[in-house]
N, C-alpha and C. Protein backbone atom coordinates (compact mmCIF):
# COMPACT_ATOMS: atom_id res chain seq x y z
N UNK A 1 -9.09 -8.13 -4.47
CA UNK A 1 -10.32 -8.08 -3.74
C UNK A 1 -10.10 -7.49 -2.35
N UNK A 2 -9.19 -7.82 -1.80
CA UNK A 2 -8.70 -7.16 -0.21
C UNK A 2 -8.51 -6.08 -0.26
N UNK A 3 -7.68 -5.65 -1.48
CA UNK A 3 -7.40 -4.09 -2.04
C UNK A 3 -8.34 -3.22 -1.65
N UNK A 4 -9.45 -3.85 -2.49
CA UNK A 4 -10.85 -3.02 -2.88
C UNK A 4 -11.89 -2.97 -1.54
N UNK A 5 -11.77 -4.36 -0.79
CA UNK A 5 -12.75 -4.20 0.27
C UNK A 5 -12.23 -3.64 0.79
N UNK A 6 -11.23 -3.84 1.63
CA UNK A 6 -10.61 -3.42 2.90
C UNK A 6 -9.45 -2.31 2.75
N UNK A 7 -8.92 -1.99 2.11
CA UNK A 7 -8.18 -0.90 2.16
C UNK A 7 -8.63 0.32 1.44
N UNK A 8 -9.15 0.46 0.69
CA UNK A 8 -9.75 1.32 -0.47
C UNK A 8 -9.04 2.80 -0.34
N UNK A 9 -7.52 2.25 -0.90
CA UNK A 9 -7.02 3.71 -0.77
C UNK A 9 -5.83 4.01 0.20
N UNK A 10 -5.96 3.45 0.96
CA UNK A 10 -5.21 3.13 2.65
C UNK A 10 -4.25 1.98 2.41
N UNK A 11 -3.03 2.65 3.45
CA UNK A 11 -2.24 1.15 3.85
C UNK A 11 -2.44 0.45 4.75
N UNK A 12 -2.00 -0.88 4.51
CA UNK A 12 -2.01 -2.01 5.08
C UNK A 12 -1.75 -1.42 6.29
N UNK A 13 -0.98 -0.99 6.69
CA UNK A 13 -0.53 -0.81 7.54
C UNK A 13 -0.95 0.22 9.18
N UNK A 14 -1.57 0.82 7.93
CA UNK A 14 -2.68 2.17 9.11
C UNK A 14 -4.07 1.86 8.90
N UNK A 15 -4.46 0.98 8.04
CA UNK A 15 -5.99 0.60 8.19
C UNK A 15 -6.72 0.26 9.56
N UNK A 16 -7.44 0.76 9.56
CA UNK A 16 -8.61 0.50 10.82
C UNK A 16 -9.54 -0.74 10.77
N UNK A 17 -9.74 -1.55 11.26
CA UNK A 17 -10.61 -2.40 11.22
C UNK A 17 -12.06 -2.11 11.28
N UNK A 18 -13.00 -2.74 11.31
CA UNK A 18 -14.39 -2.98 11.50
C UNK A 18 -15.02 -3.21 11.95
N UNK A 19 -15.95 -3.30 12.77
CA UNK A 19 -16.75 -4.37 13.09
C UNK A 19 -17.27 -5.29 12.07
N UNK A 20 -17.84 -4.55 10.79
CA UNK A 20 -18.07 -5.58 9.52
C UNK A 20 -17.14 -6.43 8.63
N UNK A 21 -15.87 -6.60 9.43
CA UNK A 21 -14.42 -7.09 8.69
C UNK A 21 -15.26 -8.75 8.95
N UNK A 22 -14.63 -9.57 8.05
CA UNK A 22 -14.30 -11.11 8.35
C UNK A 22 -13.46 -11.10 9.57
N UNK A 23 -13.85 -12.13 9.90
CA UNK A 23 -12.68 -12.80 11.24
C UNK A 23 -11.58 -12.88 10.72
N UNK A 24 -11.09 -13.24 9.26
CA UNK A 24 -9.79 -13.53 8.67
C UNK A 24 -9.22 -12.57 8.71
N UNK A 25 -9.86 -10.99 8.30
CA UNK A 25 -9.25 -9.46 7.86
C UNK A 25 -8.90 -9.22 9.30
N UNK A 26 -9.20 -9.27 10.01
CA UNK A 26 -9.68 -9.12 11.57
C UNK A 26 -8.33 -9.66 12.04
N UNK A 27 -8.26 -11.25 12.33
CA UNK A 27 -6.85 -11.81 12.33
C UNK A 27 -5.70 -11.11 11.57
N UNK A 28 -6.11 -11.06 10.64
CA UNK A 28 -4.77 -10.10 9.78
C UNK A 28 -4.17 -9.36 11.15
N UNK A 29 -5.16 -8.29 10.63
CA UNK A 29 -5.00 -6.65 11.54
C UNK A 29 -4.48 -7.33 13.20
N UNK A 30 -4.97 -7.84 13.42
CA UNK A 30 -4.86 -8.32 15.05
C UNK A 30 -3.11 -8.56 15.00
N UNK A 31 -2.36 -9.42 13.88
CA UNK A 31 -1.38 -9.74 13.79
C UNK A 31 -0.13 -8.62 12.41
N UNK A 32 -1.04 -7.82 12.58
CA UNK A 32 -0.35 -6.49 11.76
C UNK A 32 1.14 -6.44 12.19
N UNK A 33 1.24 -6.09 13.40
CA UNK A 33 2.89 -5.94 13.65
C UNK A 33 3.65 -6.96 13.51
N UNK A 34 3.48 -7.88 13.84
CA UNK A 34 4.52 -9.38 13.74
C UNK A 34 4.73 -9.39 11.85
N UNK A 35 3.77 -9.62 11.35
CA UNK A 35 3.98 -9.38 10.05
C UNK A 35 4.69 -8.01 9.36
N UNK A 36 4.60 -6.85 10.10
CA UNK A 36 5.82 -5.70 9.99
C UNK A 36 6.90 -6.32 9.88
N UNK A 37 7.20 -7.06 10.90
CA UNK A 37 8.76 -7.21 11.27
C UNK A 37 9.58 -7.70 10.26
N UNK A 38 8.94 -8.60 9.55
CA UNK A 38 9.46 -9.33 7.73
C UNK A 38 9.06 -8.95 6.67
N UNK A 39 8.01 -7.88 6.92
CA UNK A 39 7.77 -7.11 5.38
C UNK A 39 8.15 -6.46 5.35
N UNK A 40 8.01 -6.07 3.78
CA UNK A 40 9.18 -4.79 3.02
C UNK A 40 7.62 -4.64 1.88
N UNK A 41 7.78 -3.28 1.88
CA UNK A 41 6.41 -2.51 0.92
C UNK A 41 7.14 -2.04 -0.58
N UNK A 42 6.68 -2.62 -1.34
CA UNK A 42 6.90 -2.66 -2.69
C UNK A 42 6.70 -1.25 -3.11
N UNK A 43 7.40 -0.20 -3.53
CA UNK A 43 7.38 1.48 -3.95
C UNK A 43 7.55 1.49 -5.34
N UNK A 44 6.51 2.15 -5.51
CA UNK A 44 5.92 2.71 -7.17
C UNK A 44 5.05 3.64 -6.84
N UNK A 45 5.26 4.29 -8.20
CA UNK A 45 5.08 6.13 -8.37
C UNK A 45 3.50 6.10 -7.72
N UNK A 46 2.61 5.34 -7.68
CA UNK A 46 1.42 5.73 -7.27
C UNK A 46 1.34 4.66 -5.91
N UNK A 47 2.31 4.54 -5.25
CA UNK A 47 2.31 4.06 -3.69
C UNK A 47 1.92 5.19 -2.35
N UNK A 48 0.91 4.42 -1.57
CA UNK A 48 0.78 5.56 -0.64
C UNK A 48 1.49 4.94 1.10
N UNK A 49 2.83 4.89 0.47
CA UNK A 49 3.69 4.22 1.59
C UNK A 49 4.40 5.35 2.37
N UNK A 50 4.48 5.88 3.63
CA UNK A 50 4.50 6.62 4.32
C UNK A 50 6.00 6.58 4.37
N UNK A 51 7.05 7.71 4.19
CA UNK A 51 8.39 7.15 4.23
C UNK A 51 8.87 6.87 5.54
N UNK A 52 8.28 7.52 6.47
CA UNK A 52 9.08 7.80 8.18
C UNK A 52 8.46 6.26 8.63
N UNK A 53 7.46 5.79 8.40
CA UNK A 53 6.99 4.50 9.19
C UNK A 53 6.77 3.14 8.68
N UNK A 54 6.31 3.33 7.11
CA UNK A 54 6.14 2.40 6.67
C UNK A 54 7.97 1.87 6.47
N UNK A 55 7.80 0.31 6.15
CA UNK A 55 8.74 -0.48 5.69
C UNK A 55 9.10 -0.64 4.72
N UNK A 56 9.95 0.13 4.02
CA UNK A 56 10.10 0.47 2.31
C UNK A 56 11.17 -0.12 1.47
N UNK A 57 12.56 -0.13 2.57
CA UNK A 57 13.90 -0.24 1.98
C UNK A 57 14.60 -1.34 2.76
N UNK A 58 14.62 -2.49 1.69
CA UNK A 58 14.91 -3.38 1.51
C UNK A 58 16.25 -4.01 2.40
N UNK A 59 17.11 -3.15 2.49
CA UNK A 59 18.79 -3.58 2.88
C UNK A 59 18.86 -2.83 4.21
N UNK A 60 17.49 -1.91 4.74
CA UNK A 60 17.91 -1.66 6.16
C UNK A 60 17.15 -2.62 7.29
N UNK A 61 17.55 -2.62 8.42
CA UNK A 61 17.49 -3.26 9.64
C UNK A 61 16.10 -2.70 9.49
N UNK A 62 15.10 -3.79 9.98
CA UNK A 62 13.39 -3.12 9.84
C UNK A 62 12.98 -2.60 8.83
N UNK A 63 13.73 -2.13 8.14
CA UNK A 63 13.17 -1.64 6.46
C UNK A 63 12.67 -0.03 6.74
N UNK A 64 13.04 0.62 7.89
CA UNK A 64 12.78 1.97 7.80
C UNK A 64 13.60 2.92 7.74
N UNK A 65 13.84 3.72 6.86
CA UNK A 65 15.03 4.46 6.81
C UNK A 65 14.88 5.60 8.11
N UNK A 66 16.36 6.36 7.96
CA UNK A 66 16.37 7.50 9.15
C UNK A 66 16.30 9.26 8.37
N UNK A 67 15.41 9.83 9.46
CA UNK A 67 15.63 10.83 8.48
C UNK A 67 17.34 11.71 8.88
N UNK A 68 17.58 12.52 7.63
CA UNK A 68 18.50 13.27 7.86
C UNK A 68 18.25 14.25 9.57
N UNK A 69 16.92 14.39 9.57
CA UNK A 69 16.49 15.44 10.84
C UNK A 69 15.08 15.50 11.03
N UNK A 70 14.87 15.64 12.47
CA UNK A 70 13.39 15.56 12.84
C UNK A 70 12.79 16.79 11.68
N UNK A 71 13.31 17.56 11.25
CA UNK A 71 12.33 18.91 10.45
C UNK A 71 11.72 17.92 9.00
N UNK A 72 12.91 17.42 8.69
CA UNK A 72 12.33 17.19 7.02
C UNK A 72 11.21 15.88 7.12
N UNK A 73 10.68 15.56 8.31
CA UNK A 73 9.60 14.90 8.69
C UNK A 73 8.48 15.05 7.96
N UNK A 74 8.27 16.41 8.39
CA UNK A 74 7.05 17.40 8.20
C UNK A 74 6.95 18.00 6.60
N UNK A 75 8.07 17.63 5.78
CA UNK A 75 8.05 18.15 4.40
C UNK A 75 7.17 17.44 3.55
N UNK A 76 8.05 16.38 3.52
CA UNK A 76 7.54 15.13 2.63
C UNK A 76 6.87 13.70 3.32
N UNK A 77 5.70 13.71 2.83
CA UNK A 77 5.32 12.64 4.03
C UNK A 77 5.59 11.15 3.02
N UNK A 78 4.98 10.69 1.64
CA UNK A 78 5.06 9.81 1.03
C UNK A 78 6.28 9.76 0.17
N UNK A 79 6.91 8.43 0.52
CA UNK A 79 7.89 7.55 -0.59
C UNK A 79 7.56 7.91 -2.35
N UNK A 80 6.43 7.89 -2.76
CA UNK A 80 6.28 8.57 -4.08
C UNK A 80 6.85 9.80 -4.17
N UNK A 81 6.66 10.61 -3.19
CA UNK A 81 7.47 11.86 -3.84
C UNK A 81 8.53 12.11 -4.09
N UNK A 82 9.64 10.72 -3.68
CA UNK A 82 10.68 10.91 -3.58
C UNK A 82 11.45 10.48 -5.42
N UNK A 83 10.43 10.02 -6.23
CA UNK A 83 10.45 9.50 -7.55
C UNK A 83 9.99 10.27 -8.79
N UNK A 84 10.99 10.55 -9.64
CA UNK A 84 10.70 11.73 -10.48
C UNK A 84 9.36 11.15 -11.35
N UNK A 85 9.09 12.16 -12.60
CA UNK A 85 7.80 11.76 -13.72
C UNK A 85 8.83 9.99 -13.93
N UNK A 86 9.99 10.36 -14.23
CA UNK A 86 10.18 9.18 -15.34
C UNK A 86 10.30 7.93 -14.71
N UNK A 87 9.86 7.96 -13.22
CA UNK A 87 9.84 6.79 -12.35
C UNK A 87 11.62 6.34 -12.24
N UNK A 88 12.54 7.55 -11.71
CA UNK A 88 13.64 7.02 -11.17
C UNK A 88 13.93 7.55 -9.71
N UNK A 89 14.21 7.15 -8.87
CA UNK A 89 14.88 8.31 -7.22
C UNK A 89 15.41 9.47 -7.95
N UNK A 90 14.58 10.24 -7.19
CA UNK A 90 15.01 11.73 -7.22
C UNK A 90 16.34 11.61 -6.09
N UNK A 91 17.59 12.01 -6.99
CA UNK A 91 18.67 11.46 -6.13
C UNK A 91 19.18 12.91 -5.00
N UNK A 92 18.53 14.26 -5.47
CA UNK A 92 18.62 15.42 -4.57
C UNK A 92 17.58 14.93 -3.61
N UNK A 93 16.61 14.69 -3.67
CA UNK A 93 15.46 14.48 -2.40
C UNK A 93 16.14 13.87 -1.53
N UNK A 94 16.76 12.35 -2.33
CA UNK A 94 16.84 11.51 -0.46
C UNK A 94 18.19 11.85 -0.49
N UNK A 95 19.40 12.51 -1.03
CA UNK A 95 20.45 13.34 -0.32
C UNK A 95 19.75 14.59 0.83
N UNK A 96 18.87 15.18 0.39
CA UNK A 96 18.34 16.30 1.50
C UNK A 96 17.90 15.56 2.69
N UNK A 97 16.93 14.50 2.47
CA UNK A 97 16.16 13.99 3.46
C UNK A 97 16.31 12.55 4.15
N UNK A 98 17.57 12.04 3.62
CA UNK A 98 17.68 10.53 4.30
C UNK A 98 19.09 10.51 4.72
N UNK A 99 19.33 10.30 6.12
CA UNK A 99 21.05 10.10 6.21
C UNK A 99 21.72 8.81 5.76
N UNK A 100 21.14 7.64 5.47
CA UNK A 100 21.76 6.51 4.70
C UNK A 100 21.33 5.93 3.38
N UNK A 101 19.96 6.35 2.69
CA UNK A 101 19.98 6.15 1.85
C UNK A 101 20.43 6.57 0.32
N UNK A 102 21.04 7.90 0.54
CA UNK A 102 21.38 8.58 -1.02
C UNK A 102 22.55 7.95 -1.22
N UNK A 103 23.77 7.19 0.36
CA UNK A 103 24.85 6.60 -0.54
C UNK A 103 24.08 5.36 -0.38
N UNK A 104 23.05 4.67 -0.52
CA UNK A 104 22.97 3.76 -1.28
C UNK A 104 21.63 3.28 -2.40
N UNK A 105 21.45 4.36 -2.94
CA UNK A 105 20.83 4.70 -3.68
C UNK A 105 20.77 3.56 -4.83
N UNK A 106 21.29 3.65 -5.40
CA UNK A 106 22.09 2.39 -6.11
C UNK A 106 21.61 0.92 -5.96
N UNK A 107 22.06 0.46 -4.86
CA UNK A 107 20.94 -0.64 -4.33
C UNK A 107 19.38 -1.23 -4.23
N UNK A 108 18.59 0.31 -4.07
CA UNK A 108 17.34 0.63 -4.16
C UNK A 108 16.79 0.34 -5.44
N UNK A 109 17.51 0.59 -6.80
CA UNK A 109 17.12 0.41 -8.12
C UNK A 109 17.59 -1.47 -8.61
N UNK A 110 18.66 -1.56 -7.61
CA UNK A 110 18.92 -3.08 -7.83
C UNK A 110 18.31 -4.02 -7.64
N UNK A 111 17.71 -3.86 -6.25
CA UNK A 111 17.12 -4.60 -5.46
C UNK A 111 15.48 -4.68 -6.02
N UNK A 112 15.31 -3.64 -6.65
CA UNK A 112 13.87 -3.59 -8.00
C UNK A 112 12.61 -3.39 -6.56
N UNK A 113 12.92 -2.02 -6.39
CA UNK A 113 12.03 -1.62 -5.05
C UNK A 113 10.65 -0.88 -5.72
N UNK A 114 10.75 -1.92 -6.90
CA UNK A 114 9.39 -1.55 -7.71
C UNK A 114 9.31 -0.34 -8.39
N UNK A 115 10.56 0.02 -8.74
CA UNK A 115 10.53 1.25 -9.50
C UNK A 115 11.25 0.73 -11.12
């Protein structure tokens, strides 16, 4: 139901509030960042989890990976793309585009980062 009212499409995370929100959705959002700090965003092929900001990976400090370089910023913006048709890590992508996650790639499928 929160899905559908309030995000419709959007992350948790970059959603805008309302004036027509509940006081509860409202509180949420008001307390958005503190709740960053201990979440980790569940990634599957139809996730619209931002890789550079959102909180994705599980075993790093804050859960945000680094990129290999400010350029490959601008390539790929969503964590889905980084996941082939057959729903596994495309293991050339985050070698091109992540400096710590391709050696631990491995972990990512362990840890069941919803793929």
């Amino acid at each position: 139901m929160v899905k559908a009212k309030y995000l419709k499409g959007r992350s948790f995370l970059s959603v805008q509030g309302r004036k027509s929100d509940s006081w509860l959705w409202r509180a949420v959002l008001k307390h958005r960042d503190l709740i960053k700090l201990g979440a980790c965003l569940s990634v599957g092929p139809n996730s619209c989890i931002n890789a550079w900001e959102d909180p994705w990976v599980p075993f790093l400090d804050g859960f945000v990976p680094n990129p290999l370089n400010r350029e490959v910023m601008e390539q790929i913006w969503l964590v889905r793309d980084f996941i082939t048709p057959s729903g596994e890590w495309n293991s050339e992508l985050l070698k091109r585009y992540f400096d710590n996650i391709s050696t631990r790639e491995r972990k990512l499928e362990e840890r069941g980062s919803g793929l």
